[in-house]
Protein backbone atom coordinates (compact mmCIF):
# COMPACT_ATOMS: atom_id res chain seq x y z
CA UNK A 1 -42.97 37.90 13.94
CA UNK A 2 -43.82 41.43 14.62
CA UNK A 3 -46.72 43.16 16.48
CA UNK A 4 -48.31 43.07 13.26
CA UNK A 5 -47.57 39.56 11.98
CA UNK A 6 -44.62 40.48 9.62
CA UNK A 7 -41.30 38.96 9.67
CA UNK A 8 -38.32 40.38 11.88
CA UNK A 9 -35.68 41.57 9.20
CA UNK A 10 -32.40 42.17 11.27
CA UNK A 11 -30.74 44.43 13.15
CA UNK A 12 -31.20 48.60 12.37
CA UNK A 13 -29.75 49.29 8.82
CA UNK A 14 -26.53 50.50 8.86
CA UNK A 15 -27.59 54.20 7.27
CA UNK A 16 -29.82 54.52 10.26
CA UNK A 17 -27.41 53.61 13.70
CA UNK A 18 -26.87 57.45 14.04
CA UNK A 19 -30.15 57.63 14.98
CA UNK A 20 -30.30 54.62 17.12
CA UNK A 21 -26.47 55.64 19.05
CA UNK A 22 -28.63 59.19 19.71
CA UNK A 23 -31.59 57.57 21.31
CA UNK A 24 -29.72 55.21 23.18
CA UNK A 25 -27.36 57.74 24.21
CA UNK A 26 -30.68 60.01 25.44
CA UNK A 27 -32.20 56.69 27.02
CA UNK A 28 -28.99 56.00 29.09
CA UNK A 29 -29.50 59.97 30.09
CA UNK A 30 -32.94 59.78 31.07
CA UNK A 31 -32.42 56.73 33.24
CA UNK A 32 -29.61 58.48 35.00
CA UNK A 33 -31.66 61.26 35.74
CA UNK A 34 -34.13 58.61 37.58
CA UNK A 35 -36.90 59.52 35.11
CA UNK A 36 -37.43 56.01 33.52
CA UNK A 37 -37.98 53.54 36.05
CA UNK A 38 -37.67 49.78 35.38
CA UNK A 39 -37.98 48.88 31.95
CA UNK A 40 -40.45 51.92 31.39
CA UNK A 41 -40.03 54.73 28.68
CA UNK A 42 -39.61 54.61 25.03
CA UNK A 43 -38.10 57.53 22.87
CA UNK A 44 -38.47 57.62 19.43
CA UNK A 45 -36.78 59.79 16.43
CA UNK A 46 -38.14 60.36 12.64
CA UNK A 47 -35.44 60.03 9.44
CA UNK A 48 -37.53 60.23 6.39
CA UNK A 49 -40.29 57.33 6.19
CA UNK A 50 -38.89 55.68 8.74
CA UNK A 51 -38.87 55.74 12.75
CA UNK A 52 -36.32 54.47 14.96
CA UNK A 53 -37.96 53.32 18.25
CA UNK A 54 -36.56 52.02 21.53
CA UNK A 55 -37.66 47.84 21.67
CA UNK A 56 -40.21 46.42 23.81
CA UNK A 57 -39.05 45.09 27.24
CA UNK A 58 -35.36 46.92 27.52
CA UNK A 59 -35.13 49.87 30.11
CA UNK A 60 -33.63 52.90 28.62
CA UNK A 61 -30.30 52.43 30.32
CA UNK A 62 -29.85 48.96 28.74
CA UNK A 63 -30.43 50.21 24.80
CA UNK A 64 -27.80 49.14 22.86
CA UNK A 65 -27.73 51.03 18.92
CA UNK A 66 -27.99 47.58 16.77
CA UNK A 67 -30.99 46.48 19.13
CA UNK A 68 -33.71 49.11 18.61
CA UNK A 69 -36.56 49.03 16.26
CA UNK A 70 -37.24 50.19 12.82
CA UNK A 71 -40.74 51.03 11.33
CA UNK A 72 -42.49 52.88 8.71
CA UNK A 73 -44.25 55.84 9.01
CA UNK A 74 -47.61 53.41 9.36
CA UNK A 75 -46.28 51.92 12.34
CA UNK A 76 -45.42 48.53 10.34
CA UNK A 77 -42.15 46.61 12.03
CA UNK A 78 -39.44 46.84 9.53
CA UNK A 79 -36.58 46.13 11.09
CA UNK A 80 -34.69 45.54 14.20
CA UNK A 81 -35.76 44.40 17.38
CA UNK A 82 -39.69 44.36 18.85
CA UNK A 83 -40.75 48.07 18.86
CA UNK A 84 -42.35 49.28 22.01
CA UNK A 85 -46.01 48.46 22.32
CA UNK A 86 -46.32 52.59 22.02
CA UNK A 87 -45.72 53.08 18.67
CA UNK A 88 -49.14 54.59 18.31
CA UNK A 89 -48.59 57.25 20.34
CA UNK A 90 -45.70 58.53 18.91
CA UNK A 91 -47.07 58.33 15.50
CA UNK A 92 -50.18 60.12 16.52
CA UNK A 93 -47.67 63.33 18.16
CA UNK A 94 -46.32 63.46 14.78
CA UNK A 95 -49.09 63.67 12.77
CA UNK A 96 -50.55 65.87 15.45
CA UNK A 97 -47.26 68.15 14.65
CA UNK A 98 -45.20 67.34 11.39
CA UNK A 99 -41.93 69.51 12.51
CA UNK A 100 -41.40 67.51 15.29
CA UNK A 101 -38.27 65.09 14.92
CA UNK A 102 -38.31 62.85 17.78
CA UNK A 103 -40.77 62.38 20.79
CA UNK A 104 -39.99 60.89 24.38
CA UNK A 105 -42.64 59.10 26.34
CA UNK A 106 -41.97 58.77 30.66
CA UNK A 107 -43.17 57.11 33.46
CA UNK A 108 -41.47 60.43 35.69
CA UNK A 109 -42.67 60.00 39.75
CA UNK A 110 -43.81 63.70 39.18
CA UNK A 111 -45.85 63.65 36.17
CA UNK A 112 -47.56 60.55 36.89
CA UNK A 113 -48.84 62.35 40.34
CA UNK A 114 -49.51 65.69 38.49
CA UNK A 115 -51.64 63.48 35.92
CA UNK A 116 -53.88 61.91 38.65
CA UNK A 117 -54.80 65.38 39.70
CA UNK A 118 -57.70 67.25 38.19
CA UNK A 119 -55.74 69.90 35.07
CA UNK A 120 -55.43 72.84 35.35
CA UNK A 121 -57.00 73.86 32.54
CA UNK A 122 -58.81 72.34 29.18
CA UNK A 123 -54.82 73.47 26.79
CA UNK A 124 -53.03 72.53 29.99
CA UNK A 125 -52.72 69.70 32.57
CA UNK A 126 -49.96 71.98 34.45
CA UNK A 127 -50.34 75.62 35.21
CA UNK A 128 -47.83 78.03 34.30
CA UNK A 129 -45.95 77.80 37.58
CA UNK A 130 -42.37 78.87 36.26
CA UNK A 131 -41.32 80.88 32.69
CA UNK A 132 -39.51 78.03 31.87
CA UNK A 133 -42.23 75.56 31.40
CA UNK A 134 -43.96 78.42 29.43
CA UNK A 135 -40.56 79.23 27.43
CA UNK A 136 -39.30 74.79 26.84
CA UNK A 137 -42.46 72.64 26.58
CA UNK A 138 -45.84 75.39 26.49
CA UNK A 139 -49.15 74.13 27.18
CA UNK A 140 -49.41 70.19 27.84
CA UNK A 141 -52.83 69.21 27.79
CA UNK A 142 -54.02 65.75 29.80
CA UNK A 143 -54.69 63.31 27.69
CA UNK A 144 -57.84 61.29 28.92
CA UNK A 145 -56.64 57.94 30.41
CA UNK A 146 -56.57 54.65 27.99
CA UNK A 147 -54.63 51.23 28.17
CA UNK A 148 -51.14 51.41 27.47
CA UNK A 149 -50.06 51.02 24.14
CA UNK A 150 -53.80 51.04 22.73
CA UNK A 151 -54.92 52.37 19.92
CA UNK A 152 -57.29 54.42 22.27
CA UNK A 153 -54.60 56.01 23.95
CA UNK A 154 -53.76 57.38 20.40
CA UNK A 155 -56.97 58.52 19.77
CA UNK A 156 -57.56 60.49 22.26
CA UNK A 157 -54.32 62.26 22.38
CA UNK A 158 -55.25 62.75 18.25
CA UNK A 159 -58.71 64.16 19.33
CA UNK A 160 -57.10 66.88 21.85
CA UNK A 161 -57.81 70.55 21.24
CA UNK A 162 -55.30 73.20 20.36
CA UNK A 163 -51.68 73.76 19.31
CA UNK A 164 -49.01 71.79 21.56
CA UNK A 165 -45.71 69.74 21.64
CA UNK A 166 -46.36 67.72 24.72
CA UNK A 167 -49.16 66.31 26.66
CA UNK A 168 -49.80 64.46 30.17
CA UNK A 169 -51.52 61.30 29.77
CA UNK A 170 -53.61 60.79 32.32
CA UNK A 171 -52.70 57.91 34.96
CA UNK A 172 -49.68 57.39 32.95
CA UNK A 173 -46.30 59.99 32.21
CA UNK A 174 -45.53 62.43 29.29
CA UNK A 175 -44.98 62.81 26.03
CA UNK A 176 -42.82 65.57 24.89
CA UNK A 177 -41.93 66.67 21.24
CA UNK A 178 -38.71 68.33 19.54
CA UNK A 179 -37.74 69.51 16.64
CA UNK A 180 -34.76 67.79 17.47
CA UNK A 181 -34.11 65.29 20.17
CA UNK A 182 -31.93 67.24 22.43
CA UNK A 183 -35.56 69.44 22.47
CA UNK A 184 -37.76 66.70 23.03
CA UNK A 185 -35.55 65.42 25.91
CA UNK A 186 -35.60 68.91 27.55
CA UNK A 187 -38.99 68.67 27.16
CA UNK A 188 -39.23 65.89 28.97
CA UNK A 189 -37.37 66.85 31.85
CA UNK A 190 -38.89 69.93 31.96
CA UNK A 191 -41.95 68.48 31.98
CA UNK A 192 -41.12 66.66 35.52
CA UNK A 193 -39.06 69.48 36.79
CA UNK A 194 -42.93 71.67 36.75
CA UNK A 195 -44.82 68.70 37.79
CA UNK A 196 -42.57 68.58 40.41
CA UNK A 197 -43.23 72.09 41.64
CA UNK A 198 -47.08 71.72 41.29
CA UNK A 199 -47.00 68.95 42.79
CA UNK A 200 -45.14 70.17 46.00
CA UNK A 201 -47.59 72.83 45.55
CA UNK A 202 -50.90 71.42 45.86
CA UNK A 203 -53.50 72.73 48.69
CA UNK A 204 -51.43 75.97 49.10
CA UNK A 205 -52.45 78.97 47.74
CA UNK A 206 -50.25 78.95 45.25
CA UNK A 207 -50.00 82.72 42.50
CA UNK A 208 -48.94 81.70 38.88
CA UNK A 209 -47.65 83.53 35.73
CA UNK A 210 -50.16 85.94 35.15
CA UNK A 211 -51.58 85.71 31.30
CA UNK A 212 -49.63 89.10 30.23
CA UNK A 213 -46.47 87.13 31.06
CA UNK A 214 -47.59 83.64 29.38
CA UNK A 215 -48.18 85.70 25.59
CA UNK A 216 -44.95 87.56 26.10
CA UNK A 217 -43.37 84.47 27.22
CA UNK A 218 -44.87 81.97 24.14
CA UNK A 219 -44.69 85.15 21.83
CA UNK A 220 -40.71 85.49 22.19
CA UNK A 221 -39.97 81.57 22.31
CA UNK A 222 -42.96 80.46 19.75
CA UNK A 223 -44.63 78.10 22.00
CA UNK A 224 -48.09 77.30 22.78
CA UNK A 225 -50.73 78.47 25.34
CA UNK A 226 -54.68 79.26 25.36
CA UNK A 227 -55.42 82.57 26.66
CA UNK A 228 -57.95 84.71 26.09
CA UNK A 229 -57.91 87.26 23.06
CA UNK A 230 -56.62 90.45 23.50
């Protein structure tokens, strides 16, 4: 039985294991990068109705193609193994953003600190501390803190302000969009790379990317960041 009471119905269908040998091959990445600890993590990429998801239980260096998950665009189990218990919170970025392709969810040492620290602002849990956070991933608001894989922690990444991509939840890791996966994965290490820096950074007077730079920076690359008009 599924999460939702339905019947398991096989492995992944053979029309989608492209998708599933590109997540696994991004989950085996991830983990080798030390951003996924244990069995934590779960990546996820759209192909039509359907969304290929990592399984419940399996650390991203274990995923094998013909294991992973299947559901609709509801979130209903259609296939493959158990999807991860996050499936809401993929679902939500998409609908949040319907270009996006593919969204990665991490447990990352840095983030997790940088999301038990007060944001920096309402659009952005991380200040702009480098261009390249500014230019890869834009704003990532925090997402207020709710049981993983609850239909809370959905919510309130749904009920967020603004235009973004990729969001700190709060107590937690990050989720990072793409249009592709290769972009949501860069996202995602991005994401760690400038918690990592703010992090290091804390209690020292610390200058960041002034807001001329953040509009010329979001302007050229088309990402996201509050600022005031003018």
């Amino acid at each position: 039985m599924d999460r939702r009471g339905g019947p398991v119905t096989g492995d992944v269908p053979a029309h989608l294991l492209p998708v599933a040998e590109r997540l696994c091959a991004a989950g085996h990445r991830l983990a080798a990068l030390g951003l996924s600890p244990g069995s934590s993590g779960n990546l996820s990429e759209r192909s039509g109705d359907a969304v290929v998801v990592t399984p419940t239980g399996v650390g991203l260096a274990d995923l094998q193609p013909h294991l992973l998950s299947v559901t609709d665009d509801d979130g209903r189990h259609v296939a493959g193994a158990r999807p991860s218990k996050e499936v809401p919170l993929h679902l939500a970025m998409y609908r949040r953003e319907p270009d996006l392709a593919a969204v990665v969810h991490l447990h990352s040492p840095h983030v997790v600190a940088a999301s038990c620290l007060p944001p920096f602002s309402a659009g952005s849990a991380l200040p702009p501390a480098t261009p390249y956070l500014v230019m890869r991933v834009g704003q990532a608001p925090l997402a207020p803190y709710a049981a993983p894989g609850s239909q809370a922690l959905a919510d309130g990444l749904t009920a967020l302000p603004g235009r973004f991509t990729s969001a700190l939840l709060a107590h937690h890791g990050s989720l990072a969009g793409g249009t592709g996966l290769d972009r949501a994965v860069d996202a995602a290490v991005e994401l760690e790379e400038a918690a990592r820096v703010v992090v290091l950074l804390t209690g020292t007077p610390a200058r960041w990317l002034d807001d001329d730079a953040v509009r010329e920076l979001t302007g050229r690359y088309g990402t996201h960041w509050d600022l005031p008009a003018g």
